[in-house]
Protein backbone atom coordinates (compact mmCIF):
# COMPACT_ATOMS: atom_id res chain seq x y z
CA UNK A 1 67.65 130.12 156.20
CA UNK A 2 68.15 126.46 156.04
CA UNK A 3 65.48 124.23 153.28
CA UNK A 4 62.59 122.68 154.85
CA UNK A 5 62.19 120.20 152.33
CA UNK A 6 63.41 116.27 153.66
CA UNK A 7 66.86 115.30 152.92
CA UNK A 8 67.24 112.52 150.63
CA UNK A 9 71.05 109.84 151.00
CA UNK A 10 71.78 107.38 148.56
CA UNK A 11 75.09 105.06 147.54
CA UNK A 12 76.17 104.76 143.98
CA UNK A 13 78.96 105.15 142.00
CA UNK A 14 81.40 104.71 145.35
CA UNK A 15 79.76 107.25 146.94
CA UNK A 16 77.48 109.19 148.81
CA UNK A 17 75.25 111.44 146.94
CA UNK A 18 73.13 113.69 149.07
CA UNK A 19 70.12 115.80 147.72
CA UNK A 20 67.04 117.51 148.60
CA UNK A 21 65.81 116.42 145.08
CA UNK A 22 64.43 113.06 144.55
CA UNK A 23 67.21 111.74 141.60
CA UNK A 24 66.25 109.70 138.93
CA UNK A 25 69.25 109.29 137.83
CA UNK A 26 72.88 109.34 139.61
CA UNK A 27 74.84 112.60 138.54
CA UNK A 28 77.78 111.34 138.40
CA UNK A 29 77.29 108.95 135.76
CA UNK A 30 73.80 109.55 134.89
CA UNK A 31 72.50 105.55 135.32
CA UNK A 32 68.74 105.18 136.29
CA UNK A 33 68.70 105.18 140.15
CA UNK A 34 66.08 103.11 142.73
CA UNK A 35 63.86 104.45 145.04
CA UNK A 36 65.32 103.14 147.84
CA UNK A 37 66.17 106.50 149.61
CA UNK A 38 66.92 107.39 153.20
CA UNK A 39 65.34 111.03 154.79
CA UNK A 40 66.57 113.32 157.77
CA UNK A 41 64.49 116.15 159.46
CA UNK A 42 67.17 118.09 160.80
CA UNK A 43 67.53 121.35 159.29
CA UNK A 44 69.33 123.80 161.85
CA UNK A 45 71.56 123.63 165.02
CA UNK A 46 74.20 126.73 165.59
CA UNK A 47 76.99 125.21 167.85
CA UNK A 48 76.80 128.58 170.27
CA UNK A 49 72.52 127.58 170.72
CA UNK A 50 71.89 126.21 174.43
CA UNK A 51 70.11 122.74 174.47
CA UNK A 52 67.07 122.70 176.23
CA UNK A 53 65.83 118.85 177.65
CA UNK A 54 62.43 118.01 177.91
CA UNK A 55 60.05 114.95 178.72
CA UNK A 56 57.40 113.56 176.80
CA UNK A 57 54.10 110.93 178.37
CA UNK A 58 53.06 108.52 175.85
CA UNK A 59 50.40 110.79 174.81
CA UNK A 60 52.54 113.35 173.90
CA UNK A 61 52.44 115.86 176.59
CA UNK A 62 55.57 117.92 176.74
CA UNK A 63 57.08 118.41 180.04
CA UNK A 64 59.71 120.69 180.51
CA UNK A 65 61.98 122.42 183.32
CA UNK A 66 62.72 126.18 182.97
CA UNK A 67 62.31 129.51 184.36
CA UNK A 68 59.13 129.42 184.36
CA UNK A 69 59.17 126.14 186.70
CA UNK A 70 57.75 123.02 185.34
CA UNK A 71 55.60 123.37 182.44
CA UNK A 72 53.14 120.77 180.90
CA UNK A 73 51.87 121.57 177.20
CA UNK A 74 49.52 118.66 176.50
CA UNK A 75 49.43 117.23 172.94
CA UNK A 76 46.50 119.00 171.75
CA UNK A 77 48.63 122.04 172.09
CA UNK A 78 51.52 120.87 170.54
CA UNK A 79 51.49 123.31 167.28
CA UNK A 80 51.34 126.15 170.11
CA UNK A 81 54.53 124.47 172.08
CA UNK A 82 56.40 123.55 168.40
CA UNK A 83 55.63 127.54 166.96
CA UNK A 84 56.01 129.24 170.46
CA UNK A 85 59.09 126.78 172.07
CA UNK A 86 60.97 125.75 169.22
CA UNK A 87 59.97 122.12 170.12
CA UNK A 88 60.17 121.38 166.50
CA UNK A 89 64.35 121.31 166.65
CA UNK A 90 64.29 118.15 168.56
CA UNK A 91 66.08 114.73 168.85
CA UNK A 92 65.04 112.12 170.79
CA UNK A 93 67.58 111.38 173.40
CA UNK A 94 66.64 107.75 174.56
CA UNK A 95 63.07 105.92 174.71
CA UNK A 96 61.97 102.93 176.52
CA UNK A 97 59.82 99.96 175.11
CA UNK A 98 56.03 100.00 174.99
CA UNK A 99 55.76 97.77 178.06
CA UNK A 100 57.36 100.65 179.99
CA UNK A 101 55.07 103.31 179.13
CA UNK A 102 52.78 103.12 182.07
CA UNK A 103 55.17 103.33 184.42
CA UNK A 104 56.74 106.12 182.20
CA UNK A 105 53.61 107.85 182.56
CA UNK A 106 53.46 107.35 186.28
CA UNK A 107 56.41 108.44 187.61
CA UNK A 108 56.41 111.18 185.68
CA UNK A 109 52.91 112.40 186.95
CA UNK A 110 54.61 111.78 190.83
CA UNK A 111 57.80 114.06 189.85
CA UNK A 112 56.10 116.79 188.06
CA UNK A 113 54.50 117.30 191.30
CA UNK A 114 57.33 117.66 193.36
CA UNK A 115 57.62 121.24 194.38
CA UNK A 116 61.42 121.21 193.39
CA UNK A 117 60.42 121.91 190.15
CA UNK A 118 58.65 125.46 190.85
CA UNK A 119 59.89 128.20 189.31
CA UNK A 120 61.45 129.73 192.62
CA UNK A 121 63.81 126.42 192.55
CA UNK A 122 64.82 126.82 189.24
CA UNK A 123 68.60 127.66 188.79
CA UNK A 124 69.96 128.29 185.75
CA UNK A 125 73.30 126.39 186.39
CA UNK A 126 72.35 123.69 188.87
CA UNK A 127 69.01 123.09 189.24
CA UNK A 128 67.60 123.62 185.28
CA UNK A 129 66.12 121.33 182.96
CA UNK A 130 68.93 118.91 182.91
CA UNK A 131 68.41 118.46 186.54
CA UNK A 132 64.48 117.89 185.56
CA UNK A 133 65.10 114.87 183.80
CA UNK A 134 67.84 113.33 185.69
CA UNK A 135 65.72 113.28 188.14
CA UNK A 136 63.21 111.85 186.46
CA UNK A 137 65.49 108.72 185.30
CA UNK A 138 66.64 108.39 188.51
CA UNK A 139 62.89 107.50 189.53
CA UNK A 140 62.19 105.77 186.95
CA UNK A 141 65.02 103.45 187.42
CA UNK A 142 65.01 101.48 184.06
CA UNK A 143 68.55 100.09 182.35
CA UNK A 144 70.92 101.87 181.63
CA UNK A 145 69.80 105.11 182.42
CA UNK A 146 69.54 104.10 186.34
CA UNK A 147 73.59 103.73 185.95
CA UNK A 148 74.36 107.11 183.78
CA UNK A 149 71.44 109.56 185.56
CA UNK A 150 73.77 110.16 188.70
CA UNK A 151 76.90 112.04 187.01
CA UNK A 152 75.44 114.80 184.80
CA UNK A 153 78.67 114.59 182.66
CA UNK A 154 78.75 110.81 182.41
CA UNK A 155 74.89 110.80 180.68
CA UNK A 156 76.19 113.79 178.60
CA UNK A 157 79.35 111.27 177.24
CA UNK A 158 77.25 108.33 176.73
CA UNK A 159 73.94 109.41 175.89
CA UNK A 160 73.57 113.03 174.82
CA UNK A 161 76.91 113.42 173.04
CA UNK A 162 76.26 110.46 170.26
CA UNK A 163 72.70 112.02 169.08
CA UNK A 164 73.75 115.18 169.00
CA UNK A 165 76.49 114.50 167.20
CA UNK A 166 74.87 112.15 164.60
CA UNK A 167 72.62 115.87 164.39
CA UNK A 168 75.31 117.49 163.84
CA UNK A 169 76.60 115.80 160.25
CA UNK A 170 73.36 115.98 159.25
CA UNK A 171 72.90 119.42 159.82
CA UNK A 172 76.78 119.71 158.12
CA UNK A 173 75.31 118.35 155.11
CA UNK A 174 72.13 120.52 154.72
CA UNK A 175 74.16 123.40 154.99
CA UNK A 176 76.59 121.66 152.42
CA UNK A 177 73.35 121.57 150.15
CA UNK A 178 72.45 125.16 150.32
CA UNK A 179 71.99 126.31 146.53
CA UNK A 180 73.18 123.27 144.96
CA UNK A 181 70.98 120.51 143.91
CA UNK A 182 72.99 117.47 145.23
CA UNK A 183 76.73 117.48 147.46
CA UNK A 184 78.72 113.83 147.03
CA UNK A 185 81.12 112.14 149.77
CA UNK A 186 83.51 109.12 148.56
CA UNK A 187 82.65 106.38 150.51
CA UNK A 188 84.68 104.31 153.45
């Protein structure tokens, strides 16, 4: 069972000190400490777990690709999607500026009703979530995504791999802080 409770990162003494206690004082030589400190949500990833991709409107309705074909859970049912989907594991991927969000919103009410997304097109290992919002970037044709959307692999490398991995030493570190009240790294 990994801690709820936010993950607190400070520098002192040449290093990194790590806690899910707010420190008052550094414990390596005990010196008063500032409150200048930086907080994670991750708590749990298993490297075996399957990623699932999802979309999100502006006002916060989820959008998702599965078996079930395309599913919309609007924000007022979020605490049903985050307790029932395990929407509340996420990292956000990639987002676009403010100025984009009605077009955002737009072509992502014209996909989700394209009937490629029912639930008798849905294939596990071609035509699955991934394939959801590929699509969707492809439509949406904004930056760099326009480029990287075509080659499922490419996006993977340059946009998928670099949050998940940044997850990833987070999570290392809350597991590194299971039943201790602070884990240190020497700094670069």
């Amino acid at each position: 069972m990994f801690d709820s409770r936010d993950l607190m990162c400070l520098r002192h003494c040449n290093r990194t000190i790590f806690s899910y206690d707010v420190l008052v004082q550094c414990p390596i030589c005990c010196k008063s400490l500032g409150e200048s400190l930086d907080e994670t949500p991750f708590t749990s990833f298993q490297n075996q777990n399957n990623l699932h991709i999802g979309l999100t409107a502006s006002n916060g309705t989820i959008y998702e690709f599965d078996v079930k074909g395309l599913v919309k859970t609007p924000f007022n049912n979020r605490t049903v999607a985050l307790k029932d989907e395990s929407w509340d594991q996420c990292l956000v991927i990639a987002q676009v500026p403010e100025s984009w969000y009605d077009r955002w919103d737009e072509v992502l009410d014209q996909i989700s009703t394209d009937q490629s997304w029912s639930e008798e097109m849905y294939e596990k290992d071609s035509h699955n979530c991934y394939s959801f919002v590929l699509g969707f970037l492809k439509a949406l044709e904004y930056g760099e995504f326009s480029t990287l959307c075509h080659d499922k692999l490419l996006f993977s490398e340059k946009i998928v791999a670099s949050k998940t991995q940044n997850a990833a030493k987070y999570i290392t570190i809350h597991r590194k802080l299971q039943g201790c009240n602070y884990f240190t790294e020497e700094q670069e």
